[in-house]
C-alpha atoms as a PDB file:
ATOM      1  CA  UNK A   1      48.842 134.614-156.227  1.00  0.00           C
ATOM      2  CA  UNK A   2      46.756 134.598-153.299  1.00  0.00           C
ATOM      3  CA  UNK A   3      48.057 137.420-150.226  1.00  0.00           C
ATOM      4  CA  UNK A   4      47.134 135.495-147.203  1.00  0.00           C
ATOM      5  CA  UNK A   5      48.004 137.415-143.766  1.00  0.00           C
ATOM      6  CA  UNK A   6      49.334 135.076-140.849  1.00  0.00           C
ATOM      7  CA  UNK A   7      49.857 137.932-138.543  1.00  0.00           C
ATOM      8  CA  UNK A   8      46.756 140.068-137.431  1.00  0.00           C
ATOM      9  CA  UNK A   9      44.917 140.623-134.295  1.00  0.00           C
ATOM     10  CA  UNK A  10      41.292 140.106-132.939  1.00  0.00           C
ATOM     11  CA  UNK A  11      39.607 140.923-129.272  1.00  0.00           C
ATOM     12  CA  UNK A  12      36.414 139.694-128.552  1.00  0.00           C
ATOM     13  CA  UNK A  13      33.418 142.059-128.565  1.00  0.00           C
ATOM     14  CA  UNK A  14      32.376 141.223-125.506  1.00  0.00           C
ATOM     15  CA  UNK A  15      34.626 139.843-122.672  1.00  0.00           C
ATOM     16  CA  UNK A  16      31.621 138.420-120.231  1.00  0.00           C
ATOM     17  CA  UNK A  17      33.041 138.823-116.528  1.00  0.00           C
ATOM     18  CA  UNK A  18      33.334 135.607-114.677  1.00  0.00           C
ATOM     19  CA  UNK A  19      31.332 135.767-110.965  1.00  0.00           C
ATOM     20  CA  UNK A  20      34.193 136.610-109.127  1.00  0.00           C
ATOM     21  CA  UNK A  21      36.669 138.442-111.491  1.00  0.00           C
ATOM     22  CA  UNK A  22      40.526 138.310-111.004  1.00  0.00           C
ATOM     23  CA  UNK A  23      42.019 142.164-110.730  1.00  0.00           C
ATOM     24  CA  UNK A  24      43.728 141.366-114.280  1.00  0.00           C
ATOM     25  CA  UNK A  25      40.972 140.018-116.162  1.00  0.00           C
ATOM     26  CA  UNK A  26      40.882 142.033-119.022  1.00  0.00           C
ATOM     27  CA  UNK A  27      37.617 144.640-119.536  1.00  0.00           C
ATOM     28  CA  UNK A  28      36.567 146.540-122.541  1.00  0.00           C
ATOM     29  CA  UNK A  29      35.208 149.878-122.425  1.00  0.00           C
ATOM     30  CA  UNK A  30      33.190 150.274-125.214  1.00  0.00           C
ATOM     31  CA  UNK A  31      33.227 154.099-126.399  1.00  0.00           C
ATOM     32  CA  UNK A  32      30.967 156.485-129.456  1.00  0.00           C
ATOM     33  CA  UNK A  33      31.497 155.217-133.215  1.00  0.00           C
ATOM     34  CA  UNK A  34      32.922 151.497-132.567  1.00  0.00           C
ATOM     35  CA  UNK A  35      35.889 153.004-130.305  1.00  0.00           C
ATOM     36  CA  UNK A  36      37.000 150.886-127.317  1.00  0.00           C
ATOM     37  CA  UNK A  37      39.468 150.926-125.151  1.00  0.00           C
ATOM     38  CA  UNK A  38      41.566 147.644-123.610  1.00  0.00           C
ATOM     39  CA  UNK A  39      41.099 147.843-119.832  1.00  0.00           C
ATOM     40  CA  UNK A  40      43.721 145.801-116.882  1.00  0.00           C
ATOM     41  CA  UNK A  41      43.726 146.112-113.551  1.00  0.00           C
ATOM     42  CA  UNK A  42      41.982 149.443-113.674  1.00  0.00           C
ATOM     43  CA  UNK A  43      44.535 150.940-116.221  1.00  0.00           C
ATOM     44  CA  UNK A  44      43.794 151.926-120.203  1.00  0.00           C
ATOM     45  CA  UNK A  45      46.467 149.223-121.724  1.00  0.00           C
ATOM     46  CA  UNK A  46      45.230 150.219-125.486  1.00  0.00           C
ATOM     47  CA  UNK A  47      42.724 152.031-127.597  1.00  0.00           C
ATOM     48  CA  UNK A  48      40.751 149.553-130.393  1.00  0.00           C
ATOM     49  CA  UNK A  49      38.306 150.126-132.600  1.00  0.00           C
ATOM     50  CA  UNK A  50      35.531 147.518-134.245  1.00  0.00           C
ATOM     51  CA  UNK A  51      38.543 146.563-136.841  1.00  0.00           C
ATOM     52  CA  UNK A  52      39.465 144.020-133.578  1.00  0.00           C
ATOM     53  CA  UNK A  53      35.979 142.161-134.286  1.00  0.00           C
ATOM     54  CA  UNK A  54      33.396 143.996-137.444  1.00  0.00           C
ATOM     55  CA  UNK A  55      34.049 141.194-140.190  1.00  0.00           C
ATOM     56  CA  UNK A  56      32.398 143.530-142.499  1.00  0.00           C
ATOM     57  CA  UNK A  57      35.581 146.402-141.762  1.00  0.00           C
ATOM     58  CA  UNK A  58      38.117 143.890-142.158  1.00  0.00           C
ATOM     59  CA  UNK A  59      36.862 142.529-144.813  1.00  0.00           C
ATOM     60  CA  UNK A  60      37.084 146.405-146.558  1.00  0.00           C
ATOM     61  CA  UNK A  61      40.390 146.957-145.135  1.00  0.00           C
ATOM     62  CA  UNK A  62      41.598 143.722-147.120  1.00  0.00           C
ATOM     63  CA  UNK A  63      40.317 144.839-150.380  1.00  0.00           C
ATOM     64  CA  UNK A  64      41.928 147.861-149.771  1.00  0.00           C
ATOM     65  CA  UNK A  65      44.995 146.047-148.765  1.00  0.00           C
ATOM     66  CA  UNK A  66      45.416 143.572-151.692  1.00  0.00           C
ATOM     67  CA  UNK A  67      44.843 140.594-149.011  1.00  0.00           C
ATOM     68  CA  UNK A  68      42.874 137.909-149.666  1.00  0.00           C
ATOM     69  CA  UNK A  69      42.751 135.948-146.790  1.00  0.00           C
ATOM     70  CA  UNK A  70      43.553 137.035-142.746  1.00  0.00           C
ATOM     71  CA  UNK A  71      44.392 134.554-139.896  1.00  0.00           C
ATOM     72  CA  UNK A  72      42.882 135.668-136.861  1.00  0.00           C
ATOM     73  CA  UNK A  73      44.325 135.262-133.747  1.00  0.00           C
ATOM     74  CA  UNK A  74      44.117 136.856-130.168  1.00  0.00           C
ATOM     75  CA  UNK A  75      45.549 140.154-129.279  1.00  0.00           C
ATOM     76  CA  UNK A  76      48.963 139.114-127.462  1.00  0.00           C
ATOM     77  CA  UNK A  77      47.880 140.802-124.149  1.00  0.00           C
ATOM     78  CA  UNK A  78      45.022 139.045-124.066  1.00  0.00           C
ATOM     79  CA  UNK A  79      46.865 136.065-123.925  1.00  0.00           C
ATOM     80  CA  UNK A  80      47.421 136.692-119.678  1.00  0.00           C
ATOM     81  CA  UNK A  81      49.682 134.449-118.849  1.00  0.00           C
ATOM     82  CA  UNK A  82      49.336 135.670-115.476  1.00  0.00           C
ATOM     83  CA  UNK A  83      45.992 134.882-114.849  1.00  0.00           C
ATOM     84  CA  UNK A  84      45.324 131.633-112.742  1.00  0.00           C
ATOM     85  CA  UNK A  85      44.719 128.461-114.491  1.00  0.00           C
ATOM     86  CA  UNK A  86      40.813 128.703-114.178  1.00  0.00           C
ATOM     87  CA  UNK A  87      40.352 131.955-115.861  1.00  0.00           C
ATOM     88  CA  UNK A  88      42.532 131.661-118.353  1.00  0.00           C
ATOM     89  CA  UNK A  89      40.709 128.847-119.682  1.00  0.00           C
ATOM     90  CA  UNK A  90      37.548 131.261-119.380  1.00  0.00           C
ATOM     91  CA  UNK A  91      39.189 133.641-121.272  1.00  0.00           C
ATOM     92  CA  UNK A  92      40.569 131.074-123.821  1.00  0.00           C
ATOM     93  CA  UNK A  93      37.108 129.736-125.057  1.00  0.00           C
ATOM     94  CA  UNK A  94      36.000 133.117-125.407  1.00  0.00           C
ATOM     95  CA  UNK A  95      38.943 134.507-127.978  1.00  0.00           C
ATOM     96  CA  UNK A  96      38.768 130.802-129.671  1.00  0.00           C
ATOM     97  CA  UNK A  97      34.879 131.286-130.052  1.00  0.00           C
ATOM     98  CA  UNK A  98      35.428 134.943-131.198  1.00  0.00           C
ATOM     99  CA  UNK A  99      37.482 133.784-133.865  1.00  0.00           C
ATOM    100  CA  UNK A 100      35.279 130.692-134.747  1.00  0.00           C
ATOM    101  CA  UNK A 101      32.522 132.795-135.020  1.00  0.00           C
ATOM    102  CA  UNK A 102      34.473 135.411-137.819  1.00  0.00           C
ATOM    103  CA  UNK A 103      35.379 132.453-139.612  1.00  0.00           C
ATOM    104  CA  UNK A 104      31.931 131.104-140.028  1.00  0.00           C
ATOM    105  CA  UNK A 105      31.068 134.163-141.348  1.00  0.00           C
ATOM    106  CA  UNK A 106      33.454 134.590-144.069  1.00  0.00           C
ATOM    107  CA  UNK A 107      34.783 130.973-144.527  1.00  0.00           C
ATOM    108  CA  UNK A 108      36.683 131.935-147.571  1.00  0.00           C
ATOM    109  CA  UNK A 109      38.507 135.198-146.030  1.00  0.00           C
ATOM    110  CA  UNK A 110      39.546 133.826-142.374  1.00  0.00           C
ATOM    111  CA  UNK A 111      41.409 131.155-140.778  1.00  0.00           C
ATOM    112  CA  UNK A 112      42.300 131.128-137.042  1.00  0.00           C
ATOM    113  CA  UNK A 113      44.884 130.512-134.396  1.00  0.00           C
ATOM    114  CA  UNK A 114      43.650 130.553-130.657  1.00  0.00           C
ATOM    115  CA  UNK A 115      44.672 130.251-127.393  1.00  0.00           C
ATOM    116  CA  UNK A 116      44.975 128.432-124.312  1.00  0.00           C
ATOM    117  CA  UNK A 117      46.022 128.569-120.546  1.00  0.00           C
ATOM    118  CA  UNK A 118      49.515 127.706-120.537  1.00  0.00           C
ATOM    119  CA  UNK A 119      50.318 128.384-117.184  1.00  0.00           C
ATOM    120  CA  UNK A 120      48.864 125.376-116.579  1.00  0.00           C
ATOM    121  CA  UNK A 121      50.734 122.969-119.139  1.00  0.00           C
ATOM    122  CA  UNK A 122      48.647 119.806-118.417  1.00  0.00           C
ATOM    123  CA  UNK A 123      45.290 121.865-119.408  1.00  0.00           C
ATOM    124  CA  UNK A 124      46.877 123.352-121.933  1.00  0.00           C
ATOM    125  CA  UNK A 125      47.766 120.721-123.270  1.00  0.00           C
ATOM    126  CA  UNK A 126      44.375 118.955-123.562  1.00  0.00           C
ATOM    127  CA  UNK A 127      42.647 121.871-124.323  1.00  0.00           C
ATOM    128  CA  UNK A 128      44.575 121.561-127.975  1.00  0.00           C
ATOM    129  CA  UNK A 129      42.361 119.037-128.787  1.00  0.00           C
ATOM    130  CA  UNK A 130      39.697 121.453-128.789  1.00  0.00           C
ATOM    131  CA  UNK A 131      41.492 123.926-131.065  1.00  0.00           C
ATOM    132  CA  UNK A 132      42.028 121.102-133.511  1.00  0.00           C
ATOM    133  CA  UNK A 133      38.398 120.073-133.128  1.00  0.00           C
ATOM    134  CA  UNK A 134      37.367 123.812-133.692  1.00  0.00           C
ATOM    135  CA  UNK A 135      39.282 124.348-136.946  1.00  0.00           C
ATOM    136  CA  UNK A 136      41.604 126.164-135.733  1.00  0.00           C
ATOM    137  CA  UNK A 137      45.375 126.071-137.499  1.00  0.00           C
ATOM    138  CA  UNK A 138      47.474 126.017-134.278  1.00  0.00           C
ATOM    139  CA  UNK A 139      47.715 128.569-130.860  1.00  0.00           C
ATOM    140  CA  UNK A 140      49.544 131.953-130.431  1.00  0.00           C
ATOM    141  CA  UNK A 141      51.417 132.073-127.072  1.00  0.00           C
ATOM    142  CA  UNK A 142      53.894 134.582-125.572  1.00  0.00           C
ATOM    143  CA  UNK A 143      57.872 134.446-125.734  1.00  0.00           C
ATOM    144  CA  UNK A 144      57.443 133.351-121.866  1.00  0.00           C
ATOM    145  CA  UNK A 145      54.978 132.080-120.070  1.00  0.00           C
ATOM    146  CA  UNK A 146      54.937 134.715-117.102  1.00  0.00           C
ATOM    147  CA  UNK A 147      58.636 133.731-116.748  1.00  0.00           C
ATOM    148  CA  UNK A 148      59.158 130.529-117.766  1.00  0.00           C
ATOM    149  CA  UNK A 149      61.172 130.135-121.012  1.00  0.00           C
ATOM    150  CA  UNK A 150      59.982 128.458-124.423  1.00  0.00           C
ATOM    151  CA  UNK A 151      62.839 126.080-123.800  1.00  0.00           C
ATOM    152  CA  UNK A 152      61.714 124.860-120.259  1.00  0.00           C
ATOM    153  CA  UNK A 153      61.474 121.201-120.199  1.00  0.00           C
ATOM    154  CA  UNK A 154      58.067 121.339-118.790  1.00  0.00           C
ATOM    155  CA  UNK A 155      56.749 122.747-121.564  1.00  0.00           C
ATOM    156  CA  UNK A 156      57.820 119.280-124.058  1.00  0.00           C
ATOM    157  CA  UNK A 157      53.864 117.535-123.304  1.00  0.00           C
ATOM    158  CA  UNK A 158      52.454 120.989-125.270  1.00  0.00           C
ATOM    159  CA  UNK A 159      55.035 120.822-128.050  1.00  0.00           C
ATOM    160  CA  UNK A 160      54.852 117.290-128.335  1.00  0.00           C
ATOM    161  CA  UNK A 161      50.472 116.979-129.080  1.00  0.00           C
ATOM    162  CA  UNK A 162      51.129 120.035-131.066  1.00  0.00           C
ATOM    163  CA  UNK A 163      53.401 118.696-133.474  1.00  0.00           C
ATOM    164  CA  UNK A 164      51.124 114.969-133.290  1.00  0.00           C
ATOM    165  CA  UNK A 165      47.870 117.230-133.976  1.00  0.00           C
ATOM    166  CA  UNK A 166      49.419 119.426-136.383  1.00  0.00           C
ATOM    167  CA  UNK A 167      49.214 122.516-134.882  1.00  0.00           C
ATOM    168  CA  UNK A 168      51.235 125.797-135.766  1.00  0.00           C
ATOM    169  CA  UNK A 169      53.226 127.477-132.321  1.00  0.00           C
ATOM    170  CA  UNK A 170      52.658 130.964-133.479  1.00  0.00           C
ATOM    171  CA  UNK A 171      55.477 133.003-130.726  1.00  0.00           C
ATOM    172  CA  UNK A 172      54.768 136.466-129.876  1.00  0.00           C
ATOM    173  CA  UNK A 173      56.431 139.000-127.717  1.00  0.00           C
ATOM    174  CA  UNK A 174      54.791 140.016-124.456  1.00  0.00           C
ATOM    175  CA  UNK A 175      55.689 142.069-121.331  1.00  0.00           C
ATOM    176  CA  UNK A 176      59.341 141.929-122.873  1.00  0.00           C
ATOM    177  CA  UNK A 177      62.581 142.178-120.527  1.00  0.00           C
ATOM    178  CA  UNK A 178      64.605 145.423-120.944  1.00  0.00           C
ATOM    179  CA  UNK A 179      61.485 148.275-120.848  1.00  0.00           C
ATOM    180  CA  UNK A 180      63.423 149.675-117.949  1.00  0.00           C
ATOM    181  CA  UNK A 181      66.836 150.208-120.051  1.00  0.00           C
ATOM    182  CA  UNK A 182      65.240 152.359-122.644  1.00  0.00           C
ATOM    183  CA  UNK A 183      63.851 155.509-121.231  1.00  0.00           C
ATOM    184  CA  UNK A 184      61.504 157.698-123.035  1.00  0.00           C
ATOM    185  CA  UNK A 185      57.781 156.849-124.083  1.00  0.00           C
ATOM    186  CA  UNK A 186      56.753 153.432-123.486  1.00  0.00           C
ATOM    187  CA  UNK A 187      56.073 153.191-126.545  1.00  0.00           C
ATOM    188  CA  UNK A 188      59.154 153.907-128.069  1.00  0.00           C
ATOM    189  CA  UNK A 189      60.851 151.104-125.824  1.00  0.00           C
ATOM    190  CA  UNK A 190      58.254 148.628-126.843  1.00  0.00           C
ATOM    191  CA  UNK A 191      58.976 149.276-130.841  1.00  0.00           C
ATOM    192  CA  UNK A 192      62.882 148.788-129.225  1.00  0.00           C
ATOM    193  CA  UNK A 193      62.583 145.906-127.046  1.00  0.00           C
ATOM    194  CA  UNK A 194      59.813 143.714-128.989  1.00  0.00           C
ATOM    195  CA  UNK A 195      62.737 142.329-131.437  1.00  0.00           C
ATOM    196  CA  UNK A 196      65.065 141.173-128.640  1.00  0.00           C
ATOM    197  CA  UNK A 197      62.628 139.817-126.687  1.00  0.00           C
ATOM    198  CA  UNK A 198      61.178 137.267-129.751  1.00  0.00           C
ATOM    199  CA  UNK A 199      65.210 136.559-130.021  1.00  0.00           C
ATOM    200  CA  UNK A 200      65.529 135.632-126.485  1.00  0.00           C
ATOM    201  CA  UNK A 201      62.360 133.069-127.067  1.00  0.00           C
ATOM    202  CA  UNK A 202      64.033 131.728-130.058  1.00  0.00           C
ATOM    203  CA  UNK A 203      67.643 131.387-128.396  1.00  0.00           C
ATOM    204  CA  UNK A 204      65.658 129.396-125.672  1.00  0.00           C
ATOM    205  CA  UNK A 205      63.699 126.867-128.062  1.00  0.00           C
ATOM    206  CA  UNK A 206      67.178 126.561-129.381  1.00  0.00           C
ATOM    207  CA  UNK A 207      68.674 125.938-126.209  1.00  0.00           C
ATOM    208  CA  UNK A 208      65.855 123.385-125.347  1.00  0.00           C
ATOM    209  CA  UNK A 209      66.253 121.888-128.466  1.00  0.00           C
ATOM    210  CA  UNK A 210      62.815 122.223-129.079  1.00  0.00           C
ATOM    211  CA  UNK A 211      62.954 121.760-133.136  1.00  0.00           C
ATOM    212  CA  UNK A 212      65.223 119.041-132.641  1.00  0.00           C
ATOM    213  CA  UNK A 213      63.091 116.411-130.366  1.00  0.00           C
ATOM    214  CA  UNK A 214      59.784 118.018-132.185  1.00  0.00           C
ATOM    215  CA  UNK A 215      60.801 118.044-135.775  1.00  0.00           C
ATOM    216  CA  UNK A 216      57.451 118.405-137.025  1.00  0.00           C
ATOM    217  CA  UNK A 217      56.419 121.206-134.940  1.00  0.00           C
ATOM    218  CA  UNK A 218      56.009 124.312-136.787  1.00  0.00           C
ATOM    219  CA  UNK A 219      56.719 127.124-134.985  1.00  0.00           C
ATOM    220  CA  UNK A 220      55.970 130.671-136.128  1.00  0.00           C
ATOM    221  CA  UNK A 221      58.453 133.964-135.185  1.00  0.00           C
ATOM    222  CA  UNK A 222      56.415 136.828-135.624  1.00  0.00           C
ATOM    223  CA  UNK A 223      58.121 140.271-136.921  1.00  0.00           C
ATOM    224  CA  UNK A 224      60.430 138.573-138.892  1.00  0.00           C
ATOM    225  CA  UNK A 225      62.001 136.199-135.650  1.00  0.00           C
ATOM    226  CA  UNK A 226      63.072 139.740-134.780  1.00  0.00           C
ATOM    227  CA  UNK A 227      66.897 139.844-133.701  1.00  0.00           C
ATOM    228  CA  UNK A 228      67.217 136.084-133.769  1.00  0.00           C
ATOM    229  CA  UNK A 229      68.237 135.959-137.388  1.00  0.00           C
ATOM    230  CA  UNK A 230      70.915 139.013-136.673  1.00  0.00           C
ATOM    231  CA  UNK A 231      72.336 137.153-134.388  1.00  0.00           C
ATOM    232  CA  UNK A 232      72.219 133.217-134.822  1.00  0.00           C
ATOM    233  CA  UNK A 233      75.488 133.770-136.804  1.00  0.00           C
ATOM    234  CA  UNK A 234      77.345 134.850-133.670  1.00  0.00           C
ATOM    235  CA  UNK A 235      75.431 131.919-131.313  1.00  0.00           C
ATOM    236  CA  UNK A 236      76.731 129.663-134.343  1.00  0.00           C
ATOM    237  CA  UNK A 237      80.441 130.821-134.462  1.00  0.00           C
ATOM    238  CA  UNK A 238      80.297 129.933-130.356  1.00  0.00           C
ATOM    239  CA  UNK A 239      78.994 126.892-130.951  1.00  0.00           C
ATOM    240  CA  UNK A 240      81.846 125.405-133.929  1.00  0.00           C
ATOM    241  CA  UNK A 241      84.148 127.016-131.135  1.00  0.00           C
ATOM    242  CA  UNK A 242      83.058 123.745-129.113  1.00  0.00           C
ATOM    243  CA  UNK A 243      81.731 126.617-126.314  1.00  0.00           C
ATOM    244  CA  UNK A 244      80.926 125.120-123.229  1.00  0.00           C
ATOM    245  CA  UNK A 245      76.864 124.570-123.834  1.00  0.00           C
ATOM    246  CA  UNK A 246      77.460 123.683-127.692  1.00  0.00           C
ATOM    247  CA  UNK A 247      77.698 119.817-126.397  1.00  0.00           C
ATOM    248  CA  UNK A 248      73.956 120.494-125.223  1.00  0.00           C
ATOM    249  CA  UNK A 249      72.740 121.153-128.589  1.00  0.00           C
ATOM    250  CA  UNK A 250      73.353 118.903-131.312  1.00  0.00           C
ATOM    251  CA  UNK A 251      72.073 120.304-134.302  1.00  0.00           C
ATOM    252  CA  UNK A 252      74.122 123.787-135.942  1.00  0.00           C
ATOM    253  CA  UNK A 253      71.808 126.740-134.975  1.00  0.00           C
ATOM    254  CA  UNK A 254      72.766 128.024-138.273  1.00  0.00           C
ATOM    255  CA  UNK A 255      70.148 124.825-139.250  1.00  0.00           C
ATOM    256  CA  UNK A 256      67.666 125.086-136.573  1.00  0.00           C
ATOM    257  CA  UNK A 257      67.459 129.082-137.977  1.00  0.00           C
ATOM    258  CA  UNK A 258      66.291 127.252-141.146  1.00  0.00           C
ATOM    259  CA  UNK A 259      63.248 125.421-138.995  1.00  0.00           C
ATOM    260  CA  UNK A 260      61.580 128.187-137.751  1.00  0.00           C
ATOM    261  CA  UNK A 261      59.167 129.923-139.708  1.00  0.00           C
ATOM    262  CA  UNK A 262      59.064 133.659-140.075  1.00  0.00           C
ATOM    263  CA  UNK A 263      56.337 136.376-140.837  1.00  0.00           C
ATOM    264  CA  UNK A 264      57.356 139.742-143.289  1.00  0.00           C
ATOM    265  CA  UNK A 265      56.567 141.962-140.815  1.00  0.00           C
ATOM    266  CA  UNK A 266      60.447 144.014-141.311  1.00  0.00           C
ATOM    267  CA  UNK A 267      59.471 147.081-142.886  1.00  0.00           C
ATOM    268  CA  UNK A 268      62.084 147.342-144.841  1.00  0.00           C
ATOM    269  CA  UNK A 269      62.569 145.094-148.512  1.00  0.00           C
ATOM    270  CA  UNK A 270      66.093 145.141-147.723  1.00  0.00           C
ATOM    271  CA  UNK A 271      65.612 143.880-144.197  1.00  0.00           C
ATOM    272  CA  UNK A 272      63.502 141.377-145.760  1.00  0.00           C
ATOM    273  CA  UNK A 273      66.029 140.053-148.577  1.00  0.00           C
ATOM    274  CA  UNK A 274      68.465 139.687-145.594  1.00  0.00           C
ATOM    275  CA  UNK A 275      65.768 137.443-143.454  1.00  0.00           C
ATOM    276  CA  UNK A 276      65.324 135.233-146.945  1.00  0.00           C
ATOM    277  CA  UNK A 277      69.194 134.915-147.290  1.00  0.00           C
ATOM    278  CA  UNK A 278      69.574 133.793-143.675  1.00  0.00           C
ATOM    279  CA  UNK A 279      66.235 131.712-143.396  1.00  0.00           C
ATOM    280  CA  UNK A 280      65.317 130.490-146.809  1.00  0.00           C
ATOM    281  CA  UNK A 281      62.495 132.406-148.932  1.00  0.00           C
ATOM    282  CA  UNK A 282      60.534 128.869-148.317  1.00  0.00           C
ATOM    283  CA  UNK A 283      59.978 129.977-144.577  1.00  0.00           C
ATOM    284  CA  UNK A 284      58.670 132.920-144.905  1.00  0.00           C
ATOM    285  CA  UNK A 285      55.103 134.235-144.875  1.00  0.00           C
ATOM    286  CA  UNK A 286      53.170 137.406-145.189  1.00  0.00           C
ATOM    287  CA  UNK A 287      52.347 139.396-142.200  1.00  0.00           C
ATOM    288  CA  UNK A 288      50.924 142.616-141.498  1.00  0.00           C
ATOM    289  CA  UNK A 289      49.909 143.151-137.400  1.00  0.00           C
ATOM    290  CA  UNK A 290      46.637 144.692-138.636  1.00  0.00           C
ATOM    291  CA  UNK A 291      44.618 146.002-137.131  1.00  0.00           C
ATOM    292  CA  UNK A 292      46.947 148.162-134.609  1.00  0.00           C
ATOM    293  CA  UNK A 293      49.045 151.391-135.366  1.00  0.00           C
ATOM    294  CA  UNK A 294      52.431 149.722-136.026  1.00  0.00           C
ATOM    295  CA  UNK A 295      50.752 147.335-139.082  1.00  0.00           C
ATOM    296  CA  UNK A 296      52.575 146.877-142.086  1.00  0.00           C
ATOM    297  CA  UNK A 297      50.352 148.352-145.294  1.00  0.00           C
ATOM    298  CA  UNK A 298      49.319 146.076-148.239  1.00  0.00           C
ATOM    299  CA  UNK A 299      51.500 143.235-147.003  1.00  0.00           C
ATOM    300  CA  UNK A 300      51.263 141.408-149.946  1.00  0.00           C
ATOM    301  CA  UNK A 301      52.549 144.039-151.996  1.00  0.00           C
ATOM    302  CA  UNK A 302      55.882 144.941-149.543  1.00  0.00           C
ATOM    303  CA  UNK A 303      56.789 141.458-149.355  1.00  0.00           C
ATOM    304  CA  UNK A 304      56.405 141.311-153.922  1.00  0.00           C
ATOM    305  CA  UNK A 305      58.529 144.005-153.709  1.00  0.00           C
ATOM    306  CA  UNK A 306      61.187 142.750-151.841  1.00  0.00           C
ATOM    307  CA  UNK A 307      60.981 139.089-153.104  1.00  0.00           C
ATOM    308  CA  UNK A 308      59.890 138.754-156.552  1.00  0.00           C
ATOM    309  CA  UNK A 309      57.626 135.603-157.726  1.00  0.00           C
ATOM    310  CA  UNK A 310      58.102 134.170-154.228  1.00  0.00           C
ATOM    311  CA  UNK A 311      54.499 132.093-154.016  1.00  0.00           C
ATOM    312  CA  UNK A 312      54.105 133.487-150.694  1.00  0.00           C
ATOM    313  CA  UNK A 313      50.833 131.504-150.823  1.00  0.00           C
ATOM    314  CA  UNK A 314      52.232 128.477-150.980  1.00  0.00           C
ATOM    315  CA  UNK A 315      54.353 128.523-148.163  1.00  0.00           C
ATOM    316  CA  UNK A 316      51.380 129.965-146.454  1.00  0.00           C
ATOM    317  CA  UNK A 317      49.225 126.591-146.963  1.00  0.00           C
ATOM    318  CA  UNK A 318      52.082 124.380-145.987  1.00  0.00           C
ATOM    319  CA  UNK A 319      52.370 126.300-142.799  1.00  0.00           C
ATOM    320  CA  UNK A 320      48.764 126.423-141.971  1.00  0.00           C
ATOM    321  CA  UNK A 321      48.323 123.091-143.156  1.00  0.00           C
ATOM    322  CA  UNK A 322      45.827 123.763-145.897  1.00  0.00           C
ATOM    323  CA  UNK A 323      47.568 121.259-148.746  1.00  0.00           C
ATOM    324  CA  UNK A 324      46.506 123.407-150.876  1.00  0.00           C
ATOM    325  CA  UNK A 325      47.715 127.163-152.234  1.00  0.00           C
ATOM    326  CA  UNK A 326      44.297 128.173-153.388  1.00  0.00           C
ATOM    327  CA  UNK A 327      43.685 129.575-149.300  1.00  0.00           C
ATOM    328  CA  UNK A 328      40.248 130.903-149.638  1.00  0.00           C
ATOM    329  CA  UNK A 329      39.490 130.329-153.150  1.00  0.00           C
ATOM    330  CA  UNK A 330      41.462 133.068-154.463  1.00  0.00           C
END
């Protein structure tokens, strides 16, 4: 069985400055022996290393890893939302050509998911038909788009040439709500938060019954859909309770659970065996967050060990839209 990894991370070795830079265009600082570090608005967001870009290191790190094939897509902050329209787009063709360019170098190890501006849903919109025309399996975007939820009406134009392209909606959190009611290191309260705020996305794509008028939009819950499987049971009960909104939404979220699709990035097998029972074992696929701190090791083999003789694979190349479970020749 192939181990084919739908959740890591690339930035661009070089993000070229545009002539007249917005104050949160993002800057790289390029340090001794391939170190970097993620610069916005004049403040250190993250230190990288070449992992984010050196084919040749990933491709070590896989073998290592047991994974045979990575999907590339752009580091979630990088992803700036909050940029105007213009230089997001800037920004957009130079992630998509990063990740064009790793694929073309190891055709058989990479597949990609890009980006594009969606605060501007119109451009976003066309620029899709570039990701399809570049290879590319579908676009990562945020669980908001600088405030506006995944459910928002004025979204439906993306979703719908999405789904009519064929394009995976790969949701990831960023800048999630609640930092402020954790305390502590940021970074404890991002480990915290990150789950609720992917569960917050999903309750709004249920609310906007996004799966329902799309039903052939895939749409990808990284971590494991985070809380959103914990709690769909309770959103359900409310809704067979004939709740005041459950008129709005026609289909059982108990189903629309079952439509999403949902990387293994729980670190736990018994957190995982739960996500199967609530989700079906045929939505799930194999995710590690590589190449940053919080990554799940050897994917492949936490998921195998959670979920025997599930053909990860295969669900893998239905998702991505390969037709075939032999992703990269393995």
């Amino acid at each position: 069985m192939a181990v084919v990894d739908v959740h890591t991370h690339v930035v661009p070795s070089s993000l070229a400055d545009l002539p007249a830079r917005h104050r949160l265009w993002p800057m790289l600082e390029m340090r001794e022996a391939g170190q970097a570090a993620l610069v916005i608005d004049g403040e250190p967001f993250r230190e990288i290393d070449a992992r984010s870009w050196d084919v040749q290191w990933r491709m070590r790190d896989m073998a290592a890893d047991g994974t045979d094939v990575q999907v590339l897509s752009p580091m979630p902050e990088l992803l700036s939302h909050w940029l105007p329209a213009e230089p997001a787009d800037h920004l957009a063709r130079i992630m998509n050509d990063q990740i064009v360019e790793m694929i073309e170098r190891a055709p058989d190890k990479f597949r990609g998911i890009g980006m594009v501006p969606m605060q501007d849903v119109e451009l976003a919109t066309k620029r899709l038909d570039d990701i399809e025309r570049q290879g590319l399996c579908g676009v990562e975007i945020g669980t908001h788009i600088d405030g506006v939820p995944l459910g928002d009406p004025k979204l439906s134009k993306f979703y719908a040439r999405a789904e009519e392209l064929g394009l995976l909606v790969f949701v990831h959190p960023l800048h999630p709500a609640g930092l402020e009611r954790i305390g502590g290191p940021k970074e404890l309260a991002a480990a915290a938060v990150f789950p609720l705020e992917t569960a917050l996305a999903a309750t709004s794509l249920l609310a906007g019954r996004v799966l329902e008028r799309f039903p052939r939009l895939n749409i990808l819950l990284s971590h494991g859909g985070g809380a959103f499987p914990w709690i769909a049971p309770r959103v359900e009960f409310a809704w067979k309770m004939a709740a005041p909104w459950s008129s709005a939404i026609t289909q059982a979220p108990s189903e629309t659970l079952k439509r999403f699709w949902y990387d293994t990035i729980v670190y736990d097998p018994a957190a995982l065996r739960f996500l199967a029972d609530r989700v079906g074992s045929d939505r799930l696929v194999v995710g590690s967050d590589y190449p940053f701190v919080i990554r799940q090791p050897a994917p492949g083999a936490f998921a195998a060990s959670a979920l025997k003789d599930l053909s990860f694979d295969a669900n893998a190349a239905v998702l991505l839209g390969t037709g075939s479970t032999s992703i990269g020749g393995a």
